[in-house]
Protein backbone atom coordinates (compact mmCIF):
# COMPACT_ATOMS: atom_id res chain seq x y z
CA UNK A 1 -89.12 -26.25 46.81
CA UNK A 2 -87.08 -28.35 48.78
CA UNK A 3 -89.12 -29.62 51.51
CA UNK A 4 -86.39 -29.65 54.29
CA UNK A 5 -86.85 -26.25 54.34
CA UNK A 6 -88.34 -24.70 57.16
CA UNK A 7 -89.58 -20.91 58.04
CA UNK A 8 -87.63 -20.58 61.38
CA UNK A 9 -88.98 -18.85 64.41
CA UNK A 10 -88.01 -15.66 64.53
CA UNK A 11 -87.74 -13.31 67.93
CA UNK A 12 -86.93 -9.78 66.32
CA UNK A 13 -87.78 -7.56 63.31
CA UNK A 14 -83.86 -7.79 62.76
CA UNK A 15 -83.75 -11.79 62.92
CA UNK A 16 -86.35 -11.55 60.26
CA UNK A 17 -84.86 -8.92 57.91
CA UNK A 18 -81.36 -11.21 58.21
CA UNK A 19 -82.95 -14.39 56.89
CA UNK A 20 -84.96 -12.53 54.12
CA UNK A 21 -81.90 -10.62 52.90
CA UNK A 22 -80.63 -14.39 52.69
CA UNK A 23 -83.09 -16.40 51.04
CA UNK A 24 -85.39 -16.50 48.61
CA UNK A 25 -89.71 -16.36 49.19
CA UNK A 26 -90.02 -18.56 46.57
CA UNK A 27 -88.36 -21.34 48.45
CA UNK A 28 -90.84 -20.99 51.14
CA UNK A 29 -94.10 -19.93 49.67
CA UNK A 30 -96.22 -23.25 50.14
CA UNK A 31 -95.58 -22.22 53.99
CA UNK A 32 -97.14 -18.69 53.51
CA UNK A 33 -100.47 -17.98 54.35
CA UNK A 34 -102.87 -15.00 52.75
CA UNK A 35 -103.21 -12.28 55.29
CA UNK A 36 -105.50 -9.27 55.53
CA UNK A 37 -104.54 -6.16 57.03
CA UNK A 38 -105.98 -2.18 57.00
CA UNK A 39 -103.00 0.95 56.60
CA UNK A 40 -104.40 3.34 58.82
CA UNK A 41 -102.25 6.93 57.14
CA UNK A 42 -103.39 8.53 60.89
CA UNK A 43 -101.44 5.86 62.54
CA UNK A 44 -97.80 7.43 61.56
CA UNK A 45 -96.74 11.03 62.54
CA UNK A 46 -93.99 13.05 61.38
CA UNK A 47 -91.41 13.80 64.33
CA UNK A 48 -88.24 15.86 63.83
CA UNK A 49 -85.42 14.58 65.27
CA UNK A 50 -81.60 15.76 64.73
CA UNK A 51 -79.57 13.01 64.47
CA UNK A 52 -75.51 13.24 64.32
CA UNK A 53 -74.43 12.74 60.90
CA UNK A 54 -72.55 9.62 60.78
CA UNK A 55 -75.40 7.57 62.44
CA UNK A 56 -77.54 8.96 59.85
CA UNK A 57 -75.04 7.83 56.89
CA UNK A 58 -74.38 4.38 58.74
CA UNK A 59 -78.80 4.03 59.05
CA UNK A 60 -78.83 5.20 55.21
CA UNK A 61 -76.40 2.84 54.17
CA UNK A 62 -78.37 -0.04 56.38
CA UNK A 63 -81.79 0.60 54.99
CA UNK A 64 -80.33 0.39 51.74
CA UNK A 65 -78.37 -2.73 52.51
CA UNK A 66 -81.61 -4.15 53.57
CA UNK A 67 -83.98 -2.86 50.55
CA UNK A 68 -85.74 -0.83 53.19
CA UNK A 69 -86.31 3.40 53.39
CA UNK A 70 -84.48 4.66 56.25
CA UNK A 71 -87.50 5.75 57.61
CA UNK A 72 -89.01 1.84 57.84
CA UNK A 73 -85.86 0.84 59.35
CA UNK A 74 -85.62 3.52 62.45
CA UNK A 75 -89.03 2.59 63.21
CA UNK A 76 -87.89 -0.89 63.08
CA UNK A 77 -85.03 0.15 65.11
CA UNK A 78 -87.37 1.77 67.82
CA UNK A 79 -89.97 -0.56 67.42
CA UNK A 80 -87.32 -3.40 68.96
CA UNK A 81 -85.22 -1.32 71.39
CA UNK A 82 -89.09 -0.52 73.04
CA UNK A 83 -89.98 -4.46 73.00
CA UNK A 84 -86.64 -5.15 74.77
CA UNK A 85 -86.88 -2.11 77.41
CA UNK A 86 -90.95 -2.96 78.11
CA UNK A 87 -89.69 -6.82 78.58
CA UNK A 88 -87.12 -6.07 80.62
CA UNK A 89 -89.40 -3.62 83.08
CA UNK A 90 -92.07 -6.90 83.37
C-alpha cells in the first residue's frame, strides 16, 4: 500500500460510490476498521411505484454501472435527495 494514500471524507452516498468505482480496497485496507452491524428484513417494505420508462432504463443502466441492484441505488437516490431537503428545512 502506498502510504500517501488517504480515505477522503466523503459528504454523500454518491461521493462514496464515485471513489469506490475508482479505486481499489486493497489499497486502503490498513485504514479499515471491523464493524458490526444487525439486517433487520422488517426494516425494508415493498412500495409500488410507476416510474416513466426511460428513467427506469437510465437507473438500470446506473446501478449496473456502479455494481449495485437498481433497487440499492433508488434507495440511495432517496436516501440523499431526503438528507439534502431535511438540511435545507433546518
Amino acid at each position: 500500500m502506498d502510504e500517501d494514500k488517504k480515505i477522503p471524507e466523503m459528504k454523500s452516498y454518491e461521493e462514496m460510490a464515485e471513489f469506490w468505482d475508482t479505486h481499489d480496497l486493497g489499497d486502503y485496507w490498513e485504514q479499515t476498521e471491523p464493524a458490526e452491524f444487525e439486517i433487520s428484513p422488517q426494516a425494508r417494505r415493498r412500495y409500488l411505484v410507476s416510474v416513466d420508462r426511460n428513467i427506469l432504463l437510465r437507473i438500470q443502466q446506473l446501478a449496473r454501472k456502479r455494481g449495485l441492484t437498481t433497487e440499492s441505488l433508488v434507495n440511495l437516490f432517496l436516501e440523499q435527495h431526503l438528507h439534502e431537503i431535511e438540511a435545507q428545512a433546518s
